[in-house]
N, C-alpha and C. Protein backbone atom coordinates (compact mmCIF):
# COMPACT_ATOMS: atom_id res chain seq x y z
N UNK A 1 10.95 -21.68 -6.13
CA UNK A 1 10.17 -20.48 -5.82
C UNK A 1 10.36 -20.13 -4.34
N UNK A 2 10.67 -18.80 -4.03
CA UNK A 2 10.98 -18.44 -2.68
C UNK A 2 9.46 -18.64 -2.03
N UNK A 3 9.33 -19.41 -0.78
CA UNK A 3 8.56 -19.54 -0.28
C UNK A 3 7.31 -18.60 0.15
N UNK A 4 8.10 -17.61 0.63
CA UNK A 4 8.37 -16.02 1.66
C UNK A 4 7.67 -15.08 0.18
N UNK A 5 6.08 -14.33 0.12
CA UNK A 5 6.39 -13.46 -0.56
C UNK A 5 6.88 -12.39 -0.42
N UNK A 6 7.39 -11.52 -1.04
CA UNK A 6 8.27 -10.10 -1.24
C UNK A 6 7.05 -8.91 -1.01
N UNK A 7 7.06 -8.08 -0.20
CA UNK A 7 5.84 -7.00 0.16
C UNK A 7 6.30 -6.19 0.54
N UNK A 8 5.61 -5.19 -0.52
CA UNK A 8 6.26 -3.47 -0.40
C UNK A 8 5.18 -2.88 0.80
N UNK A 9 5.65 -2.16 1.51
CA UNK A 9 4.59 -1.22 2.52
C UNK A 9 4.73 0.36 1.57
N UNK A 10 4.27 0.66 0.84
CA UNK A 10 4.05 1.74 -0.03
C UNK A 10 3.60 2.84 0.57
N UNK A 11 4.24 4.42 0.61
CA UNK A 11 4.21 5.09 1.45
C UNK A 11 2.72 6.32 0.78
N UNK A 12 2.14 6.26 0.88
CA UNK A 12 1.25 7.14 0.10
C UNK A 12 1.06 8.54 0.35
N UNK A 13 1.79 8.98 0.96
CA UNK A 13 1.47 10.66 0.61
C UNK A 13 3.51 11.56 1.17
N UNK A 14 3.13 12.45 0.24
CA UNK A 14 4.90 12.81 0.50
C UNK A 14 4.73 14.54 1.17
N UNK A 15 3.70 15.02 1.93
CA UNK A 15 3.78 15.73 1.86
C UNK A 15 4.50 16.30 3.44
N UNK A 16 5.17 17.00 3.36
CA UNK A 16 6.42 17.00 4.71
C UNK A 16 5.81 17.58 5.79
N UNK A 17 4.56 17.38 5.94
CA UNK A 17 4.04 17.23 7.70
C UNK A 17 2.83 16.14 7.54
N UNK A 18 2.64 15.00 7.01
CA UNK A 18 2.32 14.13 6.76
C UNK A 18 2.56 12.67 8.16
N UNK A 19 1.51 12.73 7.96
CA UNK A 19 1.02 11.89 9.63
C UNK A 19 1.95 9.91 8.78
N UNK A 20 1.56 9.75 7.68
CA UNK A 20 2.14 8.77 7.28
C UNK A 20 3.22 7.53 7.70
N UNK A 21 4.09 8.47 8.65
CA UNK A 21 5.24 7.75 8.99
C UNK A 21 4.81 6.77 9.99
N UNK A 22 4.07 7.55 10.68
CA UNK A 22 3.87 6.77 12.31
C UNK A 22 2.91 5.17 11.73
N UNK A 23 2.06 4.92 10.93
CA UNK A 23 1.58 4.10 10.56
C UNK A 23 2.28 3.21 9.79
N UNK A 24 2.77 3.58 8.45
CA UNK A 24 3.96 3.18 8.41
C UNK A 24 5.28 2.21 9.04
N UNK A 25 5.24 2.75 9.85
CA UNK A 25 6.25 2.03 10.71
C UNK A 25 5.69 1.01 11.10
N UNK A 26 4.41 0.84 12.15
CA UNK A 26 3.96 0.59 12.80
C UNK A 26 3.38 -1.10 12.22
N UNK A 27 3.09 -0.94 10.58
CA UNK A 27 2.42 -1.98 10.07
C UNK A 27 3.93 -2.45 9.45
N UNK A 28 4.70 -1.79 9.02
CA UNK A 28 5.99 -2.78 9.38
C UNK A 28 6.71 -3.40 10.18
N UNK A 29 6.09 -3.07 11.11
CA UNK A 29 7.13 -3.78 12.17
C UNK A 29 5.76 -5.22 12.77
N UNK A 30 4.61 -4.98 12.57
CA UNK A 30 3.49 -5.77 12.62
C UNK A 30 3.83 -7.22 11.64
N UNK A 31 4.19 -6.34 10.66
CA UNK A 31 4.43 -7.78 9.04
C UNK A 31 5.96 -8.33 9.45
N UNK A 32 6.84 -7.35 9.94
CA UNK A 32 8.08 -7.83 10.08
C UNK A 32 8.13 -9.29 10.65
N UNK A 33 7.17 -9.03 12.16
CA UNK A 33 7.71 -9.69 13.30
C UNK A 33 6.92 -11.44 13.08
N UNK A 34 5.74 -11.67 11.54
CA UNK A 34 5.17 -12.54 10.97
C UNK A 34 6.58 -13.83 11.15
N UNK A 35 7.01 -13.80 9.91
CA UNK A 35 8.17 -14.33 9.74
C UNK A 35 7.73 -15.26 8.17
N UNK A 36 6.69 -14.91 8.00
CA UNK A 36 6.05 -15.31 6.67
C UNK A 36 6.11 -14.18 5.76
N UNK A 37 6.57 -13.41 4.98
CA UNK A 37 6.73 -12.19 4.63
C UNK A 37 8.10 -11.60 4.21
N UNK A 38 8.61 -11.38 3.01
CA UNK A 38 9.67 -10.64 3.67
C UNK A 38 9.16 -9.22 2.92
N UNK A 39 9.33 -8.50 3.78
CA UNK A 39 8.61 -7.04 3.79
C UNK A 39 9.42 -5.74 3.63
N UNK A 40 9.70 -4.57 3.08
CA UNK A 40 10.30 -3.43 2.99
C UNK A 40 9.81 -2.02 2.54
N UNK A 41 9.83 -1.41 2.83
CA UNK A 41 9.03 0.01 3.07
C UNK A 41 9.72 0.64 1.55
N UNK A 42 8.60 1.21 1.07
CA UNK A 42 8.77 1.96 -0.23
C UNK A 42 8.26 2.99 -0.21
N UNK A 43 9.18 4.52 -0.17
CA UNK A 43 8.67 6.11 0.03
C UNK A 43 8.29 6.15 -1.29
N UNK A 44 7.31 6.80 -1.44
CA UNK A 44 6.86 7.76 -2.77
C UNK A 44 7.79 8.95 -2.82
N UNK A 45 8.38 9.32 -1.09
CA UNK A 45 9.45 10.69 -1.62
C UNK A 45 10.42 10.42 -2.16
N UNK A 46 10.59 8.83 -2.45
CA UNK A 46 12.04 8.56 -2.61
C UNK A 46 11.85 8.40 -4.84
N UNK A 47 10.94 8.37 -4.80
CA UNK A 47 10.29 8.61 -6.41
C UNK A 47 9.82 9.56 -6.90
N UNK A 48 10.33 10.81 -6.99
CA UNK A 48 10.20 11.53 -7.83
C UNK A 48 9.36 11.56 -9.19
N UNK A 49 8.04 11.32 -9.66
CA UNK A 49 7.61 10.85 -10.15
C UNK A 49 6.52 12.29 -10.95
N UNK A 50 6.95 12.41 -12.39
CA UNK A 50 5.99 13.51 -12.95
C UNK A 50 4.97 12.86 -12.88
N UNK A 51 3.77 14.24 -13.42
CA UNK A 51 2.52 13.70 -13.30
C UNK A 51 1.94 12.79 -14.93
N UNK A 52 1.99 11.75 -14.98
CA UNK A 52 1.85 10.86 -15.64
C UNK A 52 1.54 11.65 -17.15
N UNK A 53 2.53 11.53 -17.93
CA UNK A 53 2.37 12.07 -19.07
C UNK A 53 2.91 11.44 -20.80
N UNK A 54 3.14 9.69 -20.36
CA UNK A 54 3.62 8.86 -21.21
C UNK A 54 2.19 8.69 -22.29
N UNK A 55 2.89 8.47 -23.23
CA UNK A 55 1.52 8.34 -24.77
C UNK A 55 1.01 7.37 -24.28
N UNK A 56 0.69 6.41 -23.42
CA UNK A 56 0.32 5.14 -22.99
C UNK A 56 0.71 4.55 -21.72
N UNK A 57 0.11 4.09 -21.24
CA UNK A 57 0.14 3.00 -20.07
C UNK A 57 1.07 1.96 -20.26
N UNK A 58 2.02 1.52 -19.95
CA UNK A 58 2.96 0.28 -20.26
C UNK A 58 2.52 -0.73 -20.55
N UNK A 59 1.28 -1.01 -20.24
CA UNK A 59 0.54 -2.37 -20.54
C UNK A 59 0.53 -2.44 -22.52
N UNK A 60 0.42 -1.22 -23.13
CA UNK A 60 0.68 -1.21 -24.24
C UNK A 60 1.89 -0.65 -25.00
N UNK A 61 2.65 0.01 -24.13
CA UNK A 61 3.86 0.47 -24.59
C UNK A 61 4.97 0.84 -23.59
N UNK A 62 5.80 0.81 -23.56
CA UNK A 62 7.04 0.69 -22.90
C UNK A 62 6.88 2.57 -22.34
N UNK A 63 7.65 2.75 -21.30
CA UNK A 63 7.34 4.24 -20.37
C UNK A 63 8.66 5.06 -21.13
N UNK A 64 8.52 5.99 -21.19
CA UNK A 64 9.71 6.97 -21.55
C UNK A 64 10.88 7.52 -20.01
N UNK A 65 9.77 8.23 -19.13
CA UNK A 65 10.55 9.09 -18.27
C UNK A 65 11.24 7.95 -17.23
N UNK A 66 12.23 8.18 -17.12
CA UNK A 66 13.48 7.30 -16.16
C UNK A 66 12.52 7.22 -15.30
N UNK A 67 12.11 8.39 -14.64
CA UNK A 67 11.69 7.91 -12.73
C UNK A 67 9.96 6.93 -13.08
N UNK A 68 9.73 6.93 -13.88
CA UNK A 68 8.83 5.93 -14.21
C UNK A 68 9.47 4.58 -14.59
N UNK A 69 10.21 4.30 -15.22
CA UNK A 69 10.84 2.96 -15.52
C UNK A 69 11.22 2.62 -14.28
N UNK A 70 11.95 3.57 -13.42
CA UNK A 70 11.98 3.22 -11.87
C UNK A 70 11.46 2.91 -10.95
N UNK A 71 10.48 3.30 -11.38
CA UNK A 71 9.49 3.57 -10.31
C UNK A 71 8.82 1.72 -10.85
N UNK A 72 8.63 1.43 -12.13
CA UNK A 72 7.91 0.47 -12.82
C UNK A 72 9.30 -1.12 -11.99
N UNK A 73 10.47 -0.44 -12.38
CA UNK A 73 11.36 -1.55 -11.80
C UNK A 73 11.28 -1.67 -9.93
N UNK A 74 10.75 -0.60 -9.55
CA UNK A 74 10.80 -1.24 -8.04
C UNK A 74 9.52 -1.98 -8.15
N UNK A 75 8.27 -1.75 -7.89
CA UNK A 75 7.25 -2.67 -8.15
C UNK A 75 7.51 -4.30 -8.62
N UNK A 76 8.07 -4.19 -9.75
CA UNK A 76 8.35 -5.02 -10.23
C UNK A 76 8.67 -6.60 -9.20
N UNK A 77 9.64 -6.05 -8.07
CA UNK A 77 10.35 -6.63 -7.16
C UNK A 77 9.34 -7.66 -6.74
N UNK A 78 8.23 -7.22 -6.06
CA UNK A 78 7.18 -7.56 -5.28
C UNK A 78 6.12 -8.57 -5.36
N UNK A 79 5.57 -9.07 -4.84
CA UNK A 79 4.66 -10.34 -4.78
C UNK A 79 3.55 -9.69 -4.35
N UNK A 80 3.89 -8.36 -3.48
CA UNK A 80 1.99 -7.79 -2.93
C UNK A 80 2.68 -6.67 -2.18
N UNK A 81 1.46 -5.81 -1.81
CA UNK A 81 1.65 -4.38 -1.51
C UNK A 81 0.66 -4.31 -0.34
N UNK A 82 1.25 -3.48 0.70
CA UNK A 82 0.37 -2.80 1.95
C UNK A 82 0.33 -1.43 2.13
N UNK A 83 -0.68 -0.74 1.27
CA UNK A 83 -0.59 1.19 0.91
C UNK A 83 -1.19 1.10 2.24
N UNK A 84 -0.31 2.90 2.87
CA UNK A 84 -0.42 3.44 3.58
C UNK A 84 -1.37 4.31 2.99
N UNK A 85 -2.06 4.88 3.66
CA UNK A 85 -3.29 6.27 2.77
C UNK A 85 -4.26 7.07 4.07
N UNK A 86 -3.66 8.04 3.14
CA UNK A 86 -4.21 9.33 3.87
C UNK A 86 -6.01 9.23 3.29
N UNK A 87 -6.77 10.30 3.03
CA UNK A 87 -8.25 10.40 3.10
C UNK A 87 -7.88 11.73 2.75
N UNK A 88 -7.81 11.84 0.90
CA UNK A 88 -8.51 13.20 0.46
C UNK A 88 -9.60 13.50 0.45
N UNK A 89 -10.38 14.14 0.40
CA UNK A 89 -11.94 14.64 -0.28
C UNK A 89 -11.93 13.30 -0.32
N UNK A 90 -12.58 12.16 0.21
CA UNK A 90 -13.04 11.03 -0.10
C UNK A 90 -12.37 10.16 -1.05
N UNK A 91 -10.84 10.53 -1.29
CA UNK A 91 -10.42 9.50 -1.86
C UNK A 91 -8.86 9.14 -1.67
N UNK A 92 -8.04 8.61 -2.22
CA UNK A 92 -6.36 8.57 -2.11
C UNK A 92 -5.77 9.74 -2.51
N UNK A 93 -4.53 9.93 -2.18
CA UNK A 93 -3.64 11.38 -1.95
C UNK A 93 -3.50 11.03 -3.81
N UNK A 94 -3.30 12.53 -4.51
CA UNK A 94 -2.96 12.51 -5.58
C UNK A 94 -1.38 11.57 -5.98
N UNK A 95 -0.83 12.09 -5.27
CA UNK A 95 0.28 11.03 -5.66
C UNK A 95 0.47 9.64 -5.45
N UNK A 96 -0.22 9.21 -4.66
CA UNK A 96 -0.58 7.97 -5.02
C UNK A 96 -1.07 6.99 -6.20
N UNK A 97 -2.40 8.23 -6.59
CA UNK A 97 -2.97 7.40 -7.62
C UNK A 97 -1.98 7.72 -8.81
N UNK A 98 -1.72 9.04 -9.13
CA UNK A 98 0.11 8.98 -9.96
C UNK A 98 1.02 7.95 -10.32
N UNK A 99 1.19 7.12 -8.72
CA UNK A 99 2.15 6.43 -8.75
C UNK A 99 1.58 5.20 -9.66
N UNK A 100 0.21 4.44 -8.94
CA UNK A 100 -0.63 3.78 -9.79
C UNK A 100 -0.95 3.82 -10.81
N UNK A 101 -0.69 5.16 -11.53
CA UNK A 101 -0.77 4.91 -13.34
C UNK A 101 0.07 5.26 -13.93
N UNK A 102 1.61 5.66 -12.86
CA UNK A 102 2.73 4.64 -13.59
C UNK A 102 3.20 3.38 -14.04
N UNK A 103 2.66 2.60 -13.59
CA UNK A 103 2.64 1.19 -13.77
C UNK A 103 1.60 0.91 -13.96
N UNK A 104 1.41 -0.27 -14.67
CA UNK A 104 0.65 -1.34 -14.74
C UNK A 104 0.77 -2.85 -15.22
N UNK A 105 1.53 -3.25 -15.99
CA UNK A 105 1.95 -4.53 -16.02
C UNK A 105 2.32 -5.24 -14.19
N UNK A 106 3.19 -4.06 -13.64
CA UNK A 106 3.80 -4.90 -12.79
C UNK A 106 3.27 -5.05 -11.10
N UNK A 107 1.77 -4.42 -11.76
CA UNK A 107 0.76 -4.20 -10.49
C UNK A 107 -0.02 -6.00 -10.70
N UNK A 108 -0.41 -6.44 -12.21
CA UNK A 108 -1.51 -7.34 -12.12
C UNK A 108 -0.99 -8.54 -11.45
N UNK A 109 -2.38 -9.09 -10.98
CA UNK A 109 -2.31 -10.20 -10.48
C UNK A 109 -1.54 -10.35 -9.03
N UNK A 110 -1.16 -9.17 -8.45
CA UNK A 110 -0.95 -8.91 -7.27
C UNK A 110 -1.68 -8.54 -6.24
N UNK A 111 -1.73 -9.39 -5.02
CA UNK A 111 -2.84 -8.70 -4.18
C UNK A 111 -1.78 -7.56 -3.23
N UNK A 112 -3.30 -6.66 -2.57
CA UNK A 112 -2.99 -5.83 -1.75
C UNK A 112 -3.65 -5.92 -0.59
N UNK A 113 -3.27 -4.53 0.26
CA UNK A 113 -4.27 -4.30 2.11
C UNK A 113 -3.81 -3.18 1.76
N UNK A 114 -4.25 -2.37 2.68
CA UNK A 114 -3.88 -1.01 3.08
C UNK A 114 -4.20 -0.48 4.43
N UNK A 115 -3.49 0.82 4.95
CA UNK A 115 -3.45 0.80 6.53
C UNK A 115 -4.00 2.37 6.26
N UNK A 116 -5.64 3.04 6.49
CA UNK A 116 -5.67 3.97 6.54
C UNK A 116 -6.00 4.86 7.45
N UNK A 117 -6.03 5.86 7.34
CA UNK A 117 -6.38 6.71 8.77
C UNK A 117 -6.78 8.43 8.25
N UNK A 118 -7.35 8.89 9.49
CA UNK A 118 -7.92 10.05 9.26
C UNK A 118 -9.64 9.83 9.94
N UNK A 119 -10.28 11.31 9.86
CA UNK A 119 -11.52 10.77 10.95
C UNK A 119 -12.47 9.90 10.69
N UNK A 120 -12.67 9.08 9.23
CA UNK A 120 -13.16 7.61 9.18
C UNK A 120 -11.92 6.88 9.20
N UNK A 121 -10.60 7.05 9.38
CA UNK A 121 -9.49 5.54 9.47
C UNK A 121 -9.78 5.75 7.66
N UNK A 122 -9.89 6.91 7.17
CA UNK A 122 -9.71 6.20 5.71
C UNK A 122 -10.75 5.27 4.77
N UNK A 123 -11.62 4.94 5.21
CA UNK A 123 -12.41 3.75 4.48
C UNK A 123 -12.97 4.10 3.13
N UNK A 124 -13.50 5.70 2.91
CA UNK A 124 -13.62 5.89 1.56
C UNK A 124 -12.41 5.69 0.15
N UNK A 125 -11.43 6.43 1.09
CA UNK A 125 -10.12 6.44 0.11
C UNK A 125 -9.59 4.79 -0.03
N UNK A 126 -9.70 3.62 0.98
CA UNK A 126 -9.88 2.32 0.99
C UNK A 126 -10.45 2.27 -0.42
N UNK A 127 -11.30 2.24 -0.22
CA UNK A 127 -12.68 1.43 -1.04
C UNK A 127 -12.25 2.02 -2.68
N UNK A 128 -12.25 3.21 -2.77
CA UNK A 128 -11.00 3.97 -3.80
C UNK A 128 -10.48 2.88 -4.28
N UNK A 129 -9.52 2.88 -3.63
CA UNK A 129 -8.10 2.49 -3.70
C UNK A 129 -8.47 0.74 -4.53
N UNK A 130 -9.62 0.14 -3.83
CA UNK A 130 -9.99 -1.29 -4.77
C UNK A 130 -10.36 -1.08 -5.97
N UNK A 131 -11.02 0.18 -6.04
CA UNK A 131 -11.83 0.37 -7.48
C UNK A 131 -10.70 0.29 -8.15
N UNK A 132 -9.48 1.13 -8.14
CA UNK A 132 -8.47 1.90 -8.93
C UNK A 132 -7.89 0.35 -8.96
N UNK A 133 -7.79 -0.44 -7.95
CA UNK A 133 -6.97 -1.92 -7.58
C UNK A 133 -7.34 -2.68 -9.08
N UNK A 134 -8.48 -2.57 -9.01
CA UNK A 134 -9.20 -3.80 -9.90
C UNK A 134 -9.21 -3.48 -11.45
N UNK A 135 -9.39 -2.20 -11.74
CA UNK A 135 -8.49 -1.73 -13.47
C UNK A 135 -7.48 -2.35 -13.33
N UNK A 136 -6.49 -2.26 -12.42
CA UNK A 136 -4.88 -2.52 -12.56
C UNK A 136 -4.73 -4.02 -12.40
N UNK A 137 -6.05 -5.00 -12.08
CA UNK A 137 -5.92 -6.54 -12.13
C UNK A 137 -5.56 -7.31 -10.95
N UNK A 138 -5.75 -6.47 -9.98
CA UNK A 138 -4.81 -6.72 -8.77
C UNK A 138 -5.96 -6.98 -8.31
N UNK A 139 -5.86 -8.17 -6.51
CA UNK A 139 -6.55 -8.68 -5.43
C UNK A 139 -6.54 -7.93 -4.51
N UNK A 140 -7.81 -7.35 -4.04
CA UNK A 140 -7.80 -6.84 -2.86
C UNK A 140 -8.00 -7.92 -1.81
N UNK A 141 -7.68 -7.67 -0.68
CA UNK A 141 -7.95 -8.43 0.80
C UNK A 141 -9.41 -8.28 0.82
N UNK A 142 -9.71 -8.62 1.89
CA UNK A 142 -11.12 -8.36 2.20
C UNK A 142 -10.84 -7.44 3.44
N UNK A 143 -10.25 -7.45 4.75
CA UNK A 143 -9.75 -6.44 5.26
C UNK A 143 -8.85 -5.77 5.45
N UNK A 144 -8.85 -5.02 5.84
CA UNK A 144 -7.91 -3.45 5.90
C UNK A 144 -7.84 -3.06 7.39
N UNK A 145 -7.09 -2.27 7.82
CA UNK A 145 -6.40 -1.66 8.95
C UNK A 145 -7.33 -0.08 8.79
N UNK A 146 -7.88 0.06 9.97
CA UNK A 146 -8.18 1.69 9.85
C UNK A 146 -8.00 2.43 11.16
N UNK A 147 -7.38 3.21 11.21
CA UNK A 147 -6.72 4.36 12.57
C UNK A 147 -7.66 5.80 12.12
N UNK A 148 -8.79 5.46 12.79
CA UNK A 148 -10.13 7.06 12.44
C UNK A 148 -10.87 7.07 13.92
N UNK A 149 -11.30 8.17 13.97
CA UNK A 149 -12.02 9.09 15.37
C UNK A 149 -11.29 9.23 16.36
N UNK A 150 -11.66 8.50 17.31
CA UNK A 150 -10.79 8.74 18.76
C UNK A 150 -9.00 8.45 18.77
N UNK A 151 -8.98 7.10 17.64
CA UNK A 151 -7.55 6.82 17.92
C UNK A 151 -6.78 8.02 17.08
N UNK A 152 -7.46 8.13 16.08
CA UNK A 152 -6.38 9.01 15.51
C UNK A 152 -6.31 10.50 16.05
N UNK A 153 -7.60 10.79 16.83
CA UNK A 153 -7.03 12.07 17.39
C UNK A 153 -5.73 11.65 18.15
N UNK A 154 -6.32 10.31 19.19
CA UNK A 154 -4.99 10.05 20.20
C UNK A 154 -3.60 10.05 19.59
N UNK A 155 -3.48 9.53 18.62
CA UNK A 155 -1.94 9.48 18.40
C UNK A 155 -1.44 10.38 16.98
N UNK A 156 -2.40 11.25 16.82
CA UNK A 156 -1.93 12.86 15.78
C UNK A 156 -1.36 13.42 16.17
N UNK A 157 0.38 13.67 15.87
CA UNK A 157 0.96 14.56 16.64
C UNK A 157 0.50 16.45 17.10
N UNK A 158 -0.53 16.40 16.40
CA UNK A 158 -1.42 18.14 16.47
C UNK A 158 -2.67 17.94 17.64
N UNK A 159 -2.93 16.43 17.72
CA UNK A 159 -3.95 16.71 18.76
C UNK A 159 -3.19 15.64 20.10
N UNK A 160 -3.75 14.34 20.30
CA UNK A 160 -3.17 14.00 21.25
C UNK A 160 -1.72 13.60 22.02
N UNK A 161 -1.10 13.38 20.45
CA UNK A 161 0.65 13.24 19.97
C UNK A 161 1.34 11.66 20.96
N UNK A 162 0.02 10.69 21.31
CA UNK A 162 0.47 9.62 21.84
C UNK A 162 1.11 8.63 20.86
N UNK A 163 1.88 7.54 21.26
CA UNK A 163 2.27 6.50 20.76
C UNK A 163 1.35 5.95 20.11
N UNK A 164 1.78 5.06 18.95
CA UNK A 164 0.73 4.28 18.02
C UNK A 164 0.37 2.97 19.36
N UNK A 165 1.44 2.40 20.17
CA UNK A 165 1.00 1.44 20.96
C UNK A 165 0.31 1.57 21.63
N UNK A 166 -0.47 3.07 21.97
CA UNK A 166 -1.71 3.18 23.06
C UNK A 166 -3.03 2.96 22.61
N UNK A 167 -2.94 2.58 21.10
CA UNK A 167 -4.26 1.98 20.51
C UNK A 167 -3.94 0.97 19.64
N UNK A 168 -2.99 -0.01 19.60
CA UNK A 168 -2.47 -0.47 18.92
C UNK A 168 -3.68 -1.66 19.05
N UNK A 169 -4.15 -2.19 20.23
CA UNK A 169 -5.25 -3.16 20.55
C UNK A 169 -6.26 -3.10 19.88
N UNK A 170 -6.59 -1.93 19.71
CA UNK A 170 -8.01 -1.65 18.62
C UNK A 170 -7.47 -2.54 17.33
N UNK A 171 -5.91 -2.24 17.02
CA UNK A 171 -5.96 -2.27 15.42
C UNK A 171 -5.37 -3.59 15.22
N UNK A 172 -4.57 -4.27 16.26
CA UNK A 172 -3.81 -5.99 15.74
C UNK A 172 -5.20 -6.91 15.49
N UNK A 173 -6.50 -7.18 15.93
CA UNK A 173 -7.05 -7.72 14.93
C UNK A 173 -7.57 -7.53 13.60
N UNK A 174 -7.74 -6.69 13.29
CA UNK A 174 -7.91 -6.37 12.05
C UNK A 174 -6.50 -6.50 11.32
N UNK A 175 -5.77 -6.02 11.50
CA UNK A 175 -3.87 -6.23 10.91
C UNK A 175 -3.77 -7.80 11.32
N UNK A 176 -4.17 -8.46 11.65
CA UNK A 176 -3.64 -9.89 11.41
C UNK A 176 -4.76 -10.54 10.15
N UNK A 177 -6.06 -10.23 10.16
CA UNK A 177 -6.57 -10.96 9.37
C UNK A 177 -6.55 -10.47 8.21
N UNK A 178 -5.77 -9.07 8.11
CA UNK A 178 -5.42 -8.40 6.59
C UNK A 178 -4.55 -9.15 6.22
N UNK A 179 -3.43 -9.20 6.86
CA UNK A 179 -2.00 -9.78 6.97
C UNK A 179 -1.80 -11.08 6.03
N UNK A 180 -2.72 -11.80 7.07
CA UNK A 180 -3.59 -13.42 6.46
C UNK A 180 -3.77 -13.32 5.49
N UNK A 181 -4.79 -12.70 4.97
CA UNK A 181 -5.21 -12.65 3.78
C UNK A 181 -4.29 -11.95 2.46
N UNK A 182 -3.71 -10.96 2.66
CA UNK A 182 -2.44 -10.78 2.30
C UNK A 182 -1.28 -12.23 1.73
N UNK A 183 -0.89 -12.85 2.80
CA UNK A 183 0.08 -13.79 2.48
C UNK A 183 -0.70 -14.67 1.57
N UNK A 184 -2.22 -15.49 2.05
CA UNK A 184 -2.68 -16.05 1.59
C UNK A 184 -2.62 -16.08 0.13
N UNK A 185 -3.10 -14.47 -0.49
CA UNK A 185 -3.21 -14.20 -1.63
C UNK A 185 -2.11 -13.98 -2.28
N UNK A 186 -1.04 -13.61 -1.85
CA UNK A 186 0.39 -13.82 -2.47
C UNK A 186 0.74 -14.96 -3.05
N UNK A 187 0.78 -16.08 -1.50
CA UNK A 187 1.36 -17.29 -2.06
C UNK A 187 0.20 -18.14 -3.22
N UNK A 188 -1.11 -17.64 -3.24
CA UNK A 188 -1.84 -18.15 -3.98
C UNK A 188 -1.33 -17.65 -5.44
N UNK A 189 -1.11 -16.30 -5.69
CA UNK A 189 -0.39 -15.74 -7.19
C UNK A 189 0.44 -16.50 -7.64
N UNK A 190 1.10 -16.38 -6.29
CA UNK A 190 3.09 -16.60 -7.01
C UNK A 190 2.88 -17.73 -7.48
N UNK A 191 1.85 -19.05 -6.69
CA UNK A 191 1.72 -20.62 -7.50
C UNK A 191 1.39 -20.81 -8.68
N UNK A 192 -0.02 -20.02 -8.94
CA UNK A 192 -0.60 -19.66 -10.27
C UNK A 192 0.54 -18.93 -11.11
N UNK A 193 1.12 -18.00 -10.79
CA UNK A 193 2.02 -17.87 -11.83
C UNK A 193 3.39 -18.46 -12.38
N UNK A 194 3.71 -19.40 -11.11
CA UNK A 194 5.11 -20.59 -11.27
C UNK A 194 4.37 -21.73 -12.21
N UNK A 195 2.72 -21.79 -12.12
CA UNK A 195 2.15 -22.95 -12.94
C UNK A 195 1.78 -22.36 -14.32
N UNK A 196 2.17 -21.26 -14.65
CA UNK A 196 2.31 -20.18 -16.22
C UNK A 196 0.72 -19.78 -16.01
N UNK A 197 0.52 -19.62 -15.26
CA UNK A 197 -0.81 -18.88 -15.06
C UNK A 197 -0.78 -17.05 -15.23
């Protein structure tokens, strides 16, 4: 069993002036520089993905549309996930949760974190995001990363347009003990499931 779990940074919103990237990056290069992890960034633009319209959920029947089987085979890859997320009306970007009920076999028993932002840092669409987590069988962390009020005006390219590193201090404790908990809960799966759990 590879020691190292496999962790997607999942891009959650595709919409092309979308603040996303800068965070994004930012919590990859955070997980990169671990050395416990091996980590790789997964666009939602790069999935093309209709709006969920299979007779069933895969958990009971196999998916029809290609970019869903695709979408079901990248997941697949992974040991645990770190969603990026915007803050709709109080919850995750529609395509996100899309992407989430494309799959489901290859979500369970996987934990997650997520890195959100917007003028709470995201915490409703967070908290979302566990509810929706826990149908799909999956571990949430206990913390999360949030970039809301002052920092995110500071580094919105529409208001203050600074570097993510000029508040980056606010956010590396919280991103390490997600992180933690993250690996923790990975390597805790992957055992349980090498022991046919």
């Amino acid at each position: 069993m590879n020691s190292r779990p496999r962790i997607a940074v999942i891009v959650g919103s595709t919409r092309p002036t979308r603040f996303a990237d800068i965070p994004a990056r930012w919590i990859l290069k955070q997980a990169e520089a671990r050395g416990d992890m091996d980590v790789e960034l997964v666009d939602l633009r790069d999935h093309p993905l209709p709006f969920f319209d299979e007779i069933a959920s895969n958990l009971w029947m196999p998916s029809q549309n290609p970019e869903a089987i695709r979408w079901q085979e990248t997941i697949a890859r992974f040991d645990g996930f770190i969603f990026v997320t915007a803050e709709y009306n109080h919850s995750i970007t529609g395509v996100l949760k899309n992407a989430l009920d494309q799959a489901y076999k290859e979500w369970v028993r996987k934990p997650f974190t997520a890195i959100g932002y917007g003028g709470t840092g995201a915490v409703r669409a967070i908290e979302h995001l566990r509810m929706i987590a826990i149908e799909l069988q999956m571990v949430s962390t206990h913390a999360a990363v949030h970039i809301g009020g002052g920092d995110f005006m500071a580094v919105h390219p529409a208001f203050g347009n600074k570097p993510i590193e000029e508040i980056e201090a606010n956010l590396l404790p919280s991103t390490k003990t997600a992180l933690d908990e993250l690996v923790w809960w990975a390597k805790a799966t992957m055992a349980a499931k090498a022991a046919g759990g």
